[in-house]
Structures are given as structure tokens and as C-alpha cells.
N, C-alpha and C. Protein backbone atom coordinates (compact mmCIF):
# COMPACT_ATOMS: atom_id res chain seq x y z
N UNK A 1 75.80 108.14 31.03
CA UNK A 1 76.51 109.29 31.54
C UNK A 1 75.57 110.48 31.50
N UNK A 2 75.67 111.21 32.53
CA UNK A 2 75.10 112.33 32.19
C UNK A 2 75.46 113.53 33.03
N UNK A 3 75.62 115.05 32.49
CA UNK A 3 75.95 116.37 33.38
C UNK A 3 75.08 117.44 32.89
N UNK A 4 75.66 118.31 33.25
CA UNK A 4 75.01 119.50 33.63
C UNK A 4 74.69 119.92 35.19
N UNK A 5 73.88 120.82 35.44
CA UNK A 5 73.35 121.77 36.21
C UNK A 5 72.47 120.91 37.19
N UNK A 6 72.68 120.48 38.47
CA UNK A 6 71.78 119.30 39.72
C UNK A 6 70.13 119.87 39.73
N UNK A 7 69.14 119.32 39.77
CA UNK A 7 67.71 119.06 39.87
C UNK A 7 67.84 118.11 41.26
N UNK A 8 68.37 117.80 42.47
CA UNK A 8 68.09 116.95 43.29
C UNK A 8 69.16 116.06 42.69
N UNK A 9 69.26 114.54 42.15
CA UNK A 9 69.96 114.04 41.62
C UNK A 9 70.18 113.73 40.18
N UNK A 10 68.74 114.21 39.49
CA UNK A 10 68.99 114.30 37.93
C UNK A 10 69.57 115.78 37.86
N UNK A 11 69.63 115.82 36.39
CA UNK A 11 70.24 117.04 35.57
C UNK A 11 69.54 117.79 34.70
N UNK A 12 69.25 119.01 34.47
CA UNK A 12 68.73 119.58 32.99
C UNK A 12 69.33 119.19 31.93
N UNK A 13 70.36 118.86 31.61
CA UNK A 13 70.94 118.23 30.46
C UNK A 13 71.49 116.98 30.56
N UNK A 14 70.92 115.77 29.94
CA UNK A 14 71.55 114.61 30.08
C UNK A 14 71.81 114.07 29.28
N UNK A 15 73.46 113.52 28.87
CA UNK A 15 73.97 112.67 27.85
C UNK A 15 74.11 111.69 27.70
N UNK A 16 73.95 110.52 26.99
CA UNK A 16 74.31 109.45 26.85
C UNK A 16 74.90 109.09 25.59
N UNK A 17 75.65 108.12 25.50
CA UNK A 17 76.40 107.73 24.60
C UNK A 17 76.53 106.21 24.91
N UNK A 18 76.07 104.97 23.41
CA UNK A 18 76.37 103.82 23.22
C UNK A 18 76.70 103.63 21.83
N UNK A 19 77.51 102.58 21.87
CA UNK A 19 78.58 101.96 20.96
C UNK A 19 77.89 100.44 20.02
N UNK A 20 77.09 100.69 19.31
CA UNK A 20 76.80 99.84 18.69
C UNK A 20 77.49 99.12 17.39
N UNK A 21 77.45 97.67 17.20
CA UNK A 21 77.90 96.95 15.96
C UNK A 21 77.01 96.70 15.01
N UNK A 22 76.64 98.06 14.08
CA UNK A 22 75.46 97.97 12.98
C UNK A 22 75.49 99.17 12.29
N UNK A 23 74.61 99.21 11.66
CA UNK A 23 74.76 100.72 10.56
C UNK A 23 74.27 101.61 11.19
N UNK A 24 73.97 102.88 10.30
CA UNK A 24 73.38 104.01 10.98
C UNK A 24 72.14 104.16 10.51
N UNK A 25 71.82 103.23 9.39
CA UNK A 25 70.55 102.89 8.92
C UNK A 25 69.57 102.03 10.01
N UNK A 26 70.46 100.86 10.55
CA UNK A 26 69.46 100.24 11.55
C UNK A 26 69.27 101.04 12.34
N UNK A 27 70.34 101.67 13.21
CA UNK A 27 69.89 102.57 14.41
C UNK A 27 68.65 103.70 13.99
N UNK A 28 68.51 104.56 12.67
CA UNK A 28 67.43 105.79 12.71
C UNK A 28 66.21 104.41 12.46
N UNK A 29 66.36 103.62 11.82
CA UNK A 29 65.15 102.69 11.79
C UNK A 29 64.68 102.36 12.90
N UNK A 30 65.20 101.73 14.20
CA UNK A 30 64.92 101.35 15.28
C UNK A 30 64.77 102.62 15.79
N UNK A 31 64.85 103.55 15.62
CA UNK A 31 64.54 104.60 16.47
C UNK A 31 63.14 105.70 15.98
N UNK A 32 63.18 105.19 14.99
CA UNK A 32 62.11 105.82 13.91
C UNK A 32 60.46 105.41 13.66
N UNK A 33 61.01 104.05 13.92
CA UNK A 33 59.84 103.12 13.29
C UNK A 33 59.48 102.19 14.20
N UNK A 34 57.83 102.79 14.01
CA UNK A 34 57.70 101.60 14.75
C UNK A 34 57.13 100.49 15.53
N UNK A 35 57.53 99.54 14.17
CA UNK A 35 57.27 97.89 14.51
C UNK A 35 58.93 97.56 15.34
N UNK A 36 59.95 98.81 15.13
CA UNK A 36 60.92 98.79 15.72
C UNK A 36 61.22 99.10 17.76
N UNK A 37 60.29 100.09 17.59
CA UNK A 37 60.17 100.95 19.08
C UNK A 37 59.40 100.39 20.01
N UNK A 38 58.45 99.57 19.53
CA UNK A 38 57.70 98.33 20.08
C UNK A 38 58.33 97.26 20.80
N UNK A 39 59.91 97.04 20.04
CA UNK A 39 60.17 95.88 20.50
C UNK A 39 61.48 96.09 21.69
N UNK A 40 62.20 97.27 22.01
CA UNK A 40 62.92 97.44 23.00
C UNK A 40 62.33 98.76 24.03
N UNK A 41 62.86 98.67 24.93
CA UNK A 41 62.77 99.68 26.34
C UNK A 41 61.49 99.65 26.96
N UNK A 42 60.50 100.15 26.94
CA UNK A 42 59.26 100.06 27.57
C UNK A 42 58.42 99.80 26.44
N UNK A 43 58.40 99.30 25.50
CA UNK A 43 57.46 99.32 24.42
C UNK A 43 56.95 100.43 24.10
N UNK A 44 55.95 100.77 23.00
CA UNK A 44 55.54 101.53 22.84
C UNK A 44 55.76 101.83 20.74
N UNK A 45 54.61 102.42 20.35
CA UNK A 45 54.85 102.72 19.09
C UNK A 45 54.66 103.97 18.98
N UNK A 46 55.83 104.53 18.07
CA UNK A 46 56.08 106.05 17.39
C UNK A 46 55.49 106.27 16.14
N UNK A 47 55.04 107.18 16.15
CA UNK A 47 54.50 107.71 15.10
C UNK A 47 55.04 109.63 14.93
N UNK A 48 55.95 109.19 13.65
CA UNK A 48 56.86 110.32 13.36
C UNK A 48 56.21 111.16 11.78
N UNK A 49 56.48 112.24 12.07
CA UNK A 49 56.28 113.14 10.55
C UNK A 49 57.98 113.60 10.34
N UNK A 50 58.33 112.88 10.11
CA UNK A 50 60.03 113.26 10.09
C UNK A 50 60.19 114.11 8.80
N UNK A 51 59.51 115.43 9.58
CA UNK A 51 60.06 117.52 8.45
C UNK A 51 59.85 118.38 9.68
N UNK A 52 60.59 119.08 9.50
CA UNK A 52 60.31 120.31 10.66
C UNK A 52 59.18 120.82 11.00
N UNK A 53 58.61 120.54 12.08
CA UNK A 53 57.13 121.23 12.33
C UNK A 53 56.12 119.72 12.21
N UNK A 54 56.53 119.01 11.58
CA UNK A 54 56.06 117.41 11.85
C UNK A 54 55.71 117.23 13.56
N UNK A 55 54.87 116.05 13.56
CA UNK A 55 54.60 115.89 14.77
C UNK A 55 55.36 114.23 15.12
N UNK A 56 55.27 114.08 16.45
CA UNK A 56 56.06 113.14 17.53
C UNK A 56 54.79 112.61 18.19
N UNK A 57 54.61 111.30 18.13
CA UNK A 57 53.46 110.60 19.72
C UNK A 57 53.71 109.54 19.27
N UNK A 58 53.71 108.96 20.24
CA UNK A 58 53.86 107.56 20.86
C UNK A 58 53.04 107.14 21.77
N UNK A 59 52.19 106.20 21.17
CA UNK A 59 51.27 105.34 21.37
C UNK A 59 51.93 104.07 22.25
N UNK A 60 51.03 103.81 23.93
CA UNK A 60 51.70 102.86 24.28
C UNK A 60 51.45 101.09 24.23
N UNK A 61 52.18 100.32 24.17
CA UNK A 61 51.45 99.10 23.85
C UNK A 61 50.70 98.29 24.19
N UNK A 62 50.31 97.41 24.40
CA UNK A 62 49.53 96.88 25.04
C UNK A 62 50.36 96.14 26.58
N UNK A 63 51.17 95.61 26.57
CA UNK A 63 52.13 94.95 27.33
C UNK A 63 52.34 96.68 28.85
N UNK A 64 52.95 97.71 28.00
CA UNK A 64 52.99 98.75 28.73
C UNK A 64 51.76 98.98 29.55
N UNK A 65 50.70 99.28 28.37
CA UNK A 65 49.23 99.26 29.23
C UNK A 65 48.44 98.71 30.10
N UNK A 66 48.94 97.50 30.05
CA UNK A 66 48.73 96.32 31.09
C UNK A 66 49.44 96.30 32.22
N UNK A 67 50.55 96.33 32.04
CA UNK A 67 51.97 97.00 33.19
C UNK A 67 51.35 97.89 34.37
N UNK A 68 51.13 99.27 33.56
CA UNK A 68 50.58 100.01 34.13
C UNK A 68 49.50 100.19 35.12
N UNK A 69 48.23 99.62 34.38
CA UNK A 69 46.93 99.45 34.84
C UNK A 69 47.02 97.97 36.51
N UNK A 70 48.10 97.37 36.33
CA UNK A 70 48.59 96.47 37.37
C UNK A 70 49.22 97.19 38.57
N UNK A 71 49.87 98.22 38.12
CA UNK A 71 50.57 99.23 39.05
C UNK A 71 49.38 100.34 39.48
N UNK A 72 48.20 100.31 38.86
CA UNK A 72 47.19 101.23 39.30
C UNK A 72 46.65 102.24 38.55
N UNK A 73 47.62 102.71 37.31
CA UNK A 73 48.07 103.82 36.64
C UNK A 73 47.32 103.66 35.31
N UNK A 74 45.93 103.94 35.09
CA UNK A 74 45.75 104.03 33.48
C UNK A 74 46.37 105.17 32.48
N UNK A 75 46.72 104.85 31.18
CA UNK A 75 47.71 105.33 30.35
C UNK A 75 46.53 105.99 29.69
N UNK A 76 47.07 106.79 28.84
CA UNK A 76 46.70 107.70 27.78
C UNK A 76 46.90 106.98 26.49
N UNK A 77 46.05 107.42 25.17
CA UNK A 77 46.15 107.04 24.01
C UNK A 77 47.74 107.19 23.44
N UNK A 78 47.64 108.89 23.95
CA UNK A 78 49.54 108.72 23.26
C UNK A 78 50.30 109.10 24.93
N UNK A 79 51.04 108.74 24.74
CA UNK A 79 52.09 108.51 26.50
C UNK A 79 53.06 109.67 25.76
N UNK A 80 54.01 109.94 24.51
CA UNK A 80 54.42 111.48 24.48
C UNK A 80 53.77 111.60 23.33
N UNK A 81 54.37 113.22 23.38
CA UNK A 81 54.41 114.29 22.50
C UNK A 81 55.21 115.03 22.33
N UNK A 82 55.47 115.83 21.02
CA UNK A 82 56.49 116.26 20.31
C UNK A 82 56.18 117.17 19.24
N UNK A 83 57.47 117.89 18.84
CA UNK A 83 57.53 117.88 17.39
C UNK A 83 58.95 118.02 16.92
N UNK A 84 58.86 117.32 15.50
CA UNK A 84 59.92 117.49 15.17
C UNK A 84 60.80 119.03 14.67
N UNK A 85 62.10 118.86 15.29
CA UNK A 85 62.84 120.33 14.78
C UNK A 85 63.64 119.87 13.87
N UNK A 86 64.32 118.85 13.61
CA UNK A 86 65.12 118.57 12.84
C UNK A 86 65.20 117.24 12.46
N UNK A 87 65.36 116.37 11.12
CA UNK A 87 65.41 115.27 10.34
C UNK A 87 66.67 115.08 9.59
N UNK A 88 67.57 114.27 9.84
CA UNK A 88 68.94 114.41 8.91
C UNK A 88 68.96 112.69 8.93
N UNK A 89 68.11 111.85 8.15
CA UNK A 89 68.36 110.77 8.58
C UNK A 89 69.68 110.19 7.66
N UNK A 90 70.35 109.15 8.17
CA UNK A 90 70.33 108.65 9.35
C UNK A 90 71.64 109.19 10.16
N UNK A 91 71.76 110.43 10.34
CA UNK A 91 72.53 110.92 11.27
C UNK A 91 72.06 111.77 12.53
N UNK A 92 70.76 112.38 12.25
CA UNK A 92 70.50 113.32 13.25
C UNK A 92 68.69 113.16 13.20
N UNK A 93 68.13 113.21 14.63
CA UNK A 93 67.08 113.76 14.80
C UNK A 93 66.88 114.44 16.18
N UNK A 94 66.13 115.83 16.05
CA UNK A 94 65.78 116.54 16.69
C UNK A 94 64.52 116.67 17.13
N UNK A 95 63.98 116.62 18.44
CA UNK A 95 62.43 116.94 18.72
C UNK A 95 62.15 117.55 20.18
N UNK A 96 60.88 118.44 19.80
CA UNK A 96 60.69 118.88 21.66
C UNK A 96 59.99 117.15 21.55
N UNK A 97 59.91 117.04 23.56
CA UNK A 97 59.13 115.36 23.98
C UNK A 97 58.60 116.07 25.26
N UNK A 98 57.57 115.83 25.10
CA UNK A 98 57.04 115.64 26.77
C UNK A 98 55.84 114.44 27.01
N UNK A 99 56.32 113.36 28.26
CA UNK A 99 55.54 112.57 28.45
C UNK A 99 54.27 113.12 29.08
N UNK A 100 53.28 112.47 28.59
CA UNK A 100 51.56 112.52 29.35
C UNK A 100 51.22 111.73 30.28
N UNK A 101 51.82 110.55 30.64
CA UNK A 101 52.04 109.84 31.62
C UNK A 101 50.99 110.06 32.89
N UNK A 102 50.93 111.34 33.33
CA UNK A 102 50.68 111.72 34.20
C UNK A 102 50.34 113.01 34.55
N UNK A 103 49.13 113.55 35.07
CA UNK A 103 49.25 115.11 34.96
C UNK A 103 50.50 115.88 35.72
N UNK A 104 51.49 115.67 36.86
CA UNK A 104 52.56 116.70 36.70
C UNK A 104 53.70 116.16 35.34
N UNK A 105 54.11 114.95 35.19
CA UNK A 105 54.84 114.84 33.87
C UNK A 105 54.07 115.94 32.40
N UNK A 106 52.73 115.63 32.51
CA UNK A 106 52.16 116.29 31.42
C UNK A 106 52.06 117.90 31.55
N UNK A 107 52.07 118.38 33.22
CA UNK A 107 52.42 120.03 33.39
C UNK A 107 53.07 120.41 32.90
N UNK A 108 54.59 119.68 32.85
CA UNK A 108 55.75 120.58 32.50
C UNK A 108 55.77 120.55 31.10
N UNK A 109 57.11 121.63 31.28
CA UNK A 109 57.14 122.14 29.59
C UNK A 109 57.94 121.29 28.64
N UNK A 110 57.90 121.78 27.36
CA UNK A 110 58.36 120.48 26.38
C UNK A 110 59.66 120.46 26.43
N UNK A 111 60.52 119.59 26.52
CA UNK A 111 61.78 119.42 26.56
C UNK A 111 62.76 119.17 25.26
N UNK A 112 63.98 119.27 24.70
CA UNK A 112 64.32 118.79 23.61
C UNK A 112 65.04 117.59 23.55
N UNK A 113 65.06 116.76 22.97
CA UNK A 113 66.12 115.25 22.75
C UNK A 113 66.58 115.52 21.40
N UNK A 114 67.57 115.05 21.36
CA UNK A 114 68.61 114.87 20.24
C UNK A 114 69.00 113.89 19.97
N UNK A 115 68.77 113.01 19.22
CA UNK A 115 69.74 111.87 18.39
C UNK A 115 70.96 112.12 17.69
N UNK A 116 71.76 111.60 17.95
CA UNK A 116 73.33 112.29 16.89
C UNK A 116 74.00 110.60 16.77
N UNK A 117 73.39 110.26 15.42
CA UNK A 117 74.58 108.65 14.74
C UNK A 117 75.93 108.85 14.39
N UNK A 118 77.07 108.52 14.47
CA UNK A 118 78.02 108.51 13.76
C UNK A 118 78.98 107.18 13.77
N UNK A 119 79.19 107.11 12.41
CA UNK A 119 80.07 106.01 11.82
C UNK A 119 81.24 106.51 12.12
N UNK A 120 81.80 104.83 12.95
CA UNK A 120 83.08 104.81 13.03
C UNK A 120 83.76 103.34 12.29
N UNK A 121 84.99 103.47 12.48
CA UNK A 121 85.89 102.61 11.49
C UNK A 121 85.51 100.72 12.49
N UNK A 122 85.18 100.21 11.47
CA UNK A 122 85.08 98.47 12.50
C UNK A 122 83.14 97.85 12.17
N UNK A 123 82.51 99.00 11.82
CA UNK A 123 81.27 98.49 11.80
C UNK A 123 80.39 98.54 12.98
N UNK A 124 81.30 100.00 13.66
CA UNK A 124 80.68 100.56 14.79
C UNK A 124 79.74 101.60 14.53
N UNK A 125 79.15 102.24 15.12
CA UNK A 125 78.36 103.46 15.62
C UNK A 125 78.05 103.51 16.55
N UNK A 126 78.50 104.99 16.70
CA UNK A 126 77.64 105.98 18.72
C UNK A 126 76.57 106.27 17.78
N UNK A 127 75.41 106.44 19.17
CA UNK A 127 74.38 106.67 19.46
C UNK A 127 74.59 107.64 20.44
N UNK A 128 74.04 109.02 20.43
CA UNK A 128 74.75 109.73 21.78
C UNK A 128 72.85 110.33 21.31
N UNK A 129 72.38 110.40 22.73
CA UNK A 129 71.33 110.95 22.89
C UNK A 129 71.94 112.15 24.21
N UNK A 130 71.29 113.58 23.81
CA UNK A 130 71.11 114.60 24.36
C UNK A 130 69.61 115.22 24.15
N UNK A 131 69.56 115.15 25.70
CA UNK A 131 67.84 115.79 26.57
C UNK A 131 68.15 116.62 26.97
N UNK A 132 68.06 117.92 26.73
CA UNK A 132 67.63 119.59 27.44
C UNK A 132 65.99 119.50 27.74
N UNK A 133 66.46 119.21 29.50
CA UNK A 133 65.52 119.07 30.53
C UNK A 133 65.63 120.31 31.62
N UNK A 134 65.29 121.62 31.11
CA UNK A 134 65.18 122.73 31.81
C UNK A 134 63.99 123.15 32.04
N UNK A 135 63.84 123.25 33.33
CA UNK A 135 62.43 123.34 33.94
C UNK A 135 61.42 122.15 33.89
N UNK A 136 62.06 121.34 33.44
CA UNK A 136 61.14 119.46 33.73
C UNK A 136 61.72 118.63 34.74
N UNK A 137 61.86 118.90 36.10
CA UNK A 137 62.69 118.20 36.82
C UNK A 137 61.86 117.22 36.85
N UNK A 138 60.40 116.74 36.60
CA UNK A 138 59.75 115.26 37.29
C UNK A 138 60.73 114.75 35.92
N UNK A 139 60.46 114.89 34.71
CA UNK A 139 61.05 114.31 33.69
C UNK A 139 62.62 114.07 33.60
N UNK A 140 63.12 114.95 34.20
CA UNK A 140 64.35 114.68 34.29
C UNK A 140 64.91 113.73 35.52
N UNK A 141 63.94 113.28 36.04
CA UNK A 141 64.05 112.17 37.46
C UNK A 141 63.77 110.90 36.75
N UNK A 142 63.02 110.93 35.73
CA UNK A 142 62.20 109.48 35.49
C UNK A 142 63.22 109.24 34.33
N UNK A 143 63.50 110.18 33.13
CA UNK A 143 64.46 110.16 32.22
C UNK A 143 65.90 109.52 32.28
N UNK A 144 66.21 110.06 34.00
CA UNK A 144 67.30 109.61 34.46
C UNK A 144 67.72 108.25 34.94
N UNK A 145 66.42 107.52 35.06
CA UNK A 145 66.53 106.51 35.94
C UNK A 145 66.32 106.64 37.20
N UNK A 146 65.86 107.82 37.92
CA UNK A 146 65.42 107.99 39.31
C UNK A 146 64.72 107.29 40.02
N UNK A 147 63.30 106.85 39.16
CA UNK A 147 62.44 105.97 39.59
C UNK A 147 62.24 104.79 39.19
N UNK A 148 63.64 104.39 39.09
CA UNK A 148 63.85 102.59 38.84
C UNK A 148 63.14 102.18 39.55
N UNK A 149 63.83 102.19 40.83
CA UNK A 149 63.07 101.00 41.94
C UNK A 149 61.93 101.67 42.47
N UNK A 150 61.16 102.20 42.07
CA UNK A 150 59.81 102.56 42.23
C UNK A 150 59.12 102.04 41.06
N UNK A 151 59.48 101.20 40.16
CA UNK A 151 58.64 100.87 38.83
C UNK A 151 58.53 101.72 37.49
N UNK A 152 59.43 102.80 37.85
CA UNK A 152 59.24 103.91 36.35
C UNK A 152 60.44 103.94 35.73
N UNK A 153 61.12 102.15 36.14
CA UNK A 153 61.88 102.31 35.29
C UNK A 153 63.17 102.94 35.37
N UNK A 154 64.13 102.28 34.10
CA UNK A 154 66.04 102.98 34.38
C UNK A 154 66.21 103.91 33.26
N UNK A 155 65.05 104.92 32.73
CA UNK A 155 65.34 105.95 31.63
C UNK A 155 66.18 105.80 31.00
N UNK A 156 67.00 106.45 29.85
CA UNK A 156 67.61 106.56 28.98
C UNK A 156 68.51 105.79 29.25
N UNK A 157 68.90 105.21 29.83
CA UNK A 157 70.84 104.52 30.32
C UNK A 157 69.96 103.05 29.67
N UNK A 158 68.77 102.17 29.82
CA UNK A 158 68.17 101.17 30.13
C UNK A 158 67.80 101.28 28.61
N UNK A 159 67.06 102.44 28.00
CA UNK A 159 66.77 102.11 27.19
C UNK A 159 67.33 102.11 26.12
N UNK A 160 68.54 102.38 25.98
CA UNK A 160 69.57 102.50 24.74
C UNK A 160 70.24 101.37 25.73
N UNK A 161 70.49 100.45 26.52
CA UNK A 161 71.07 99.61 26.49
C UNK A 161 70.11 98.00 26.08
N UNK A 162 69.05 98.50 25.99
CA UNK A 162 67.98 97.60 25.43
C UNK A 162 68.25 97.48 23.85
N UNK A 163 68.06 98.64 23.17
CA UNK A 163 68.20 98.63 22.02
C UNK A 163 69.52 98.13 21.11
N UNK A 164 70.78 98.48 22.14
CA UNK A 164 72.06 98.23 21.75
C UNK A 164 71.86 96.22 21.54
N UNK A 165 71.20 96.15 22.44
CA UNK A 165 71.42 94.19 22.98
C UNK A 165 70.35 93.66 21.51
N UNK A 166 69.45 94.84 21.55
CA UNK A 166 68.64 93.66 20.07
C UNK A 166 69.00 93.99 18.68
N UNK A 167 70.21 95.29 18.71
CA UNK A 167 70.23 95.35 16.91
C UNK A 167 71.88 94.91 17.13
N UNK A 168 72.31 94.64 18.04
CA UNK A 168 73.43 93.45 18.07
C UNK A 168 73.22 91.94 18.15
N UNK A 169 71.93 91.20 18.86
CA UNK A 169 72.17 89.63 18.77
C UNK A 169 70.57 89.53 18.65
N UNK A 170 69.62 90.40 18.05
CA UNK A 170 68.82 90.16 17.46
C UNK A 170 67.63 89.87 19.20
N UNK A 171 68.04 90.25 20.12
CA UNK A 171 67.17 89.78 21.05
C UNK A 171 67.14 91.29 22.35
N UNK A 172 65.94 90.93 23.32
CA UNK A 172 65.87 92.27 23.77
C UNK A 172 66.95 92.01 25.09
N UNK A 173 67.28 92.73 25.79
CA UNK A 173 68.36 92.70 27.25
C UNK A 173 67.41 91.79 28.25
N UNK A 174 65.96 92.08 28.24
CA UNK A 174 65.60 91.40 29.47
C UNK A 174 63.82 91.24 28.69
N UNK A 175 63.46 90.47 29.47
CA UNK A 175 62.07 89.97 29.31
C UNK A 175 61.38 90.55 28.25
């Protein structure tokens, strides 16, 4: 799901929300760490200073890098950057992100994402990710899923439905 204010067909602010069967410990772990972040959505490993003013990059994997370099596109050492604004594990994390991907992805300015966990009754938890994407419309196209069928991928909707499929049956959604 996502609203706010139109960019073409993405949004400056985009929400999502999934319903997972696990703690709120697995979810900041899989989202944190990672031999975890490696193994769903586009791959890739994070490397977090989780305190305010800490830093955010993500290193991409080899599988990604290969991807890429097939599509034409050589990657960067770290694919984003960040920093952290806020650490409440395992309920909340806060960070500016901007991908390097590419020099206009890497033009624009840093954007914020939000993690917000909460326990519900059954051995559930939401996952609700919020992106304040103002003034990043390439990011807010690719974030969105814009450039699925161009190869860049179903952004945030894809990749929290990746993650939902492996910390529920232990396996990733697709290949």
C-alpha cells in the first residue's frame, strides 16, 4: 500500500504494512543483520551502527553483482547509504537511505525509512515500513516497484513479501 502526494505514479511517502507469524526479535534481526539481509529481496549485506548518528551501507552481493553486470550495470562497493536517527530495537528503526546505484539515484537527496514492529495477540507481528521520499522521485519509482518490468525490480511491496515467506517457512518467495 502506499499514499501521499503523486510523483508520476509513485509517491513521496510510501507505506507498507505486512503481517508476519514470528517475533519481533526475528523481524529487527532479519532486518538488521546481515547474514540475514543477504538472504531475502535483492540480496545484499547491511552493515548497521545501530545509535543515533551511526552509519547505514549496504554492501551488494555477489549474486546482485553478477545480476547487474549481466544487465550492463556495474555496482558500487556499497549500493546505499545512511544514517541512523533512531534505534528502539526490536520495535523501531529509523534512518536517512539513499541508493548509489547509479549517478541520478545517487544525485538525489537522502530520504528517511522507518521500521515500526508491533506485537499482536496469535504470534503475529506488522511490519509497517514508512519512506519519506520528498524530492527523490527516481527513488521513489524504483522503491515503488515502478521498474519491475524493466529489471529494477518490485521495491518495497516484493521485498517485505520476500522476507515475510522466509521467517514464516524458512524459505525465500522465489529463486
Amino acid at each position: 500500500m502506499s499514499t501521499a502526494t503523486s510523483i508520476g505514479q509513485s509517491t513521496t511517502t510510501q507505506v507498507y504494512r505486512v503481517y508476519i507469524k514470528t517475533t519481533p526479535e526475528a523481524i529487527w534481526q532479519a532486518i538488521t543483520d546481515p547474514a540475514w539481509t543477504a538472504r531475502y529481496g535483492y540480496g545484499g549485506y547491511v552493515d548497521y551502527d545501530l545509535k543515533p548518528g551511526g552509519h547505514l551501507r549496504v554492501a551488494p552481493d555477489e549474486p546482485f553483482v553478477e545480476a547487474s553486470r549481466q544487465m550492463g550495470v556495474e555496482m558500487p562497493d556499497t549500493i546505499i547509504e545512511g544514517e541512523v536517527l533512531e534505534a528502539d530495537p526490536p520495535r523501531k528503526l529509523v534512518t536517512t537511505w539513499r541508493m548509489l546505484m547509479d549517478a541520478g539515484l545517487a544525485a538525489e537527496p537522502l530520504t528517511r525509512l522507518t521500521y515500526e514492529i508491533q506485537q499482536h495477540d496469535g504470534g503475529v507481528c506488522s511490519l509497517t515500513v514508512v519512506h519519506d521520499l520528498e524530492g527523490a522521485p527516481l527513488h521513489a519509482a524504483l522503491v515503488g516497484g515502478e521498474a519491475e518490468d524493466g529489471g529494477g525490480g518490485g521495491g518495497h511491496a516484493w521485498i517485505l513479501s520476500d522476507l515475510k515467506s522466509l521467517l514464516e517457512t524458512g524459505s525465500r518467495m522465489a529463486g
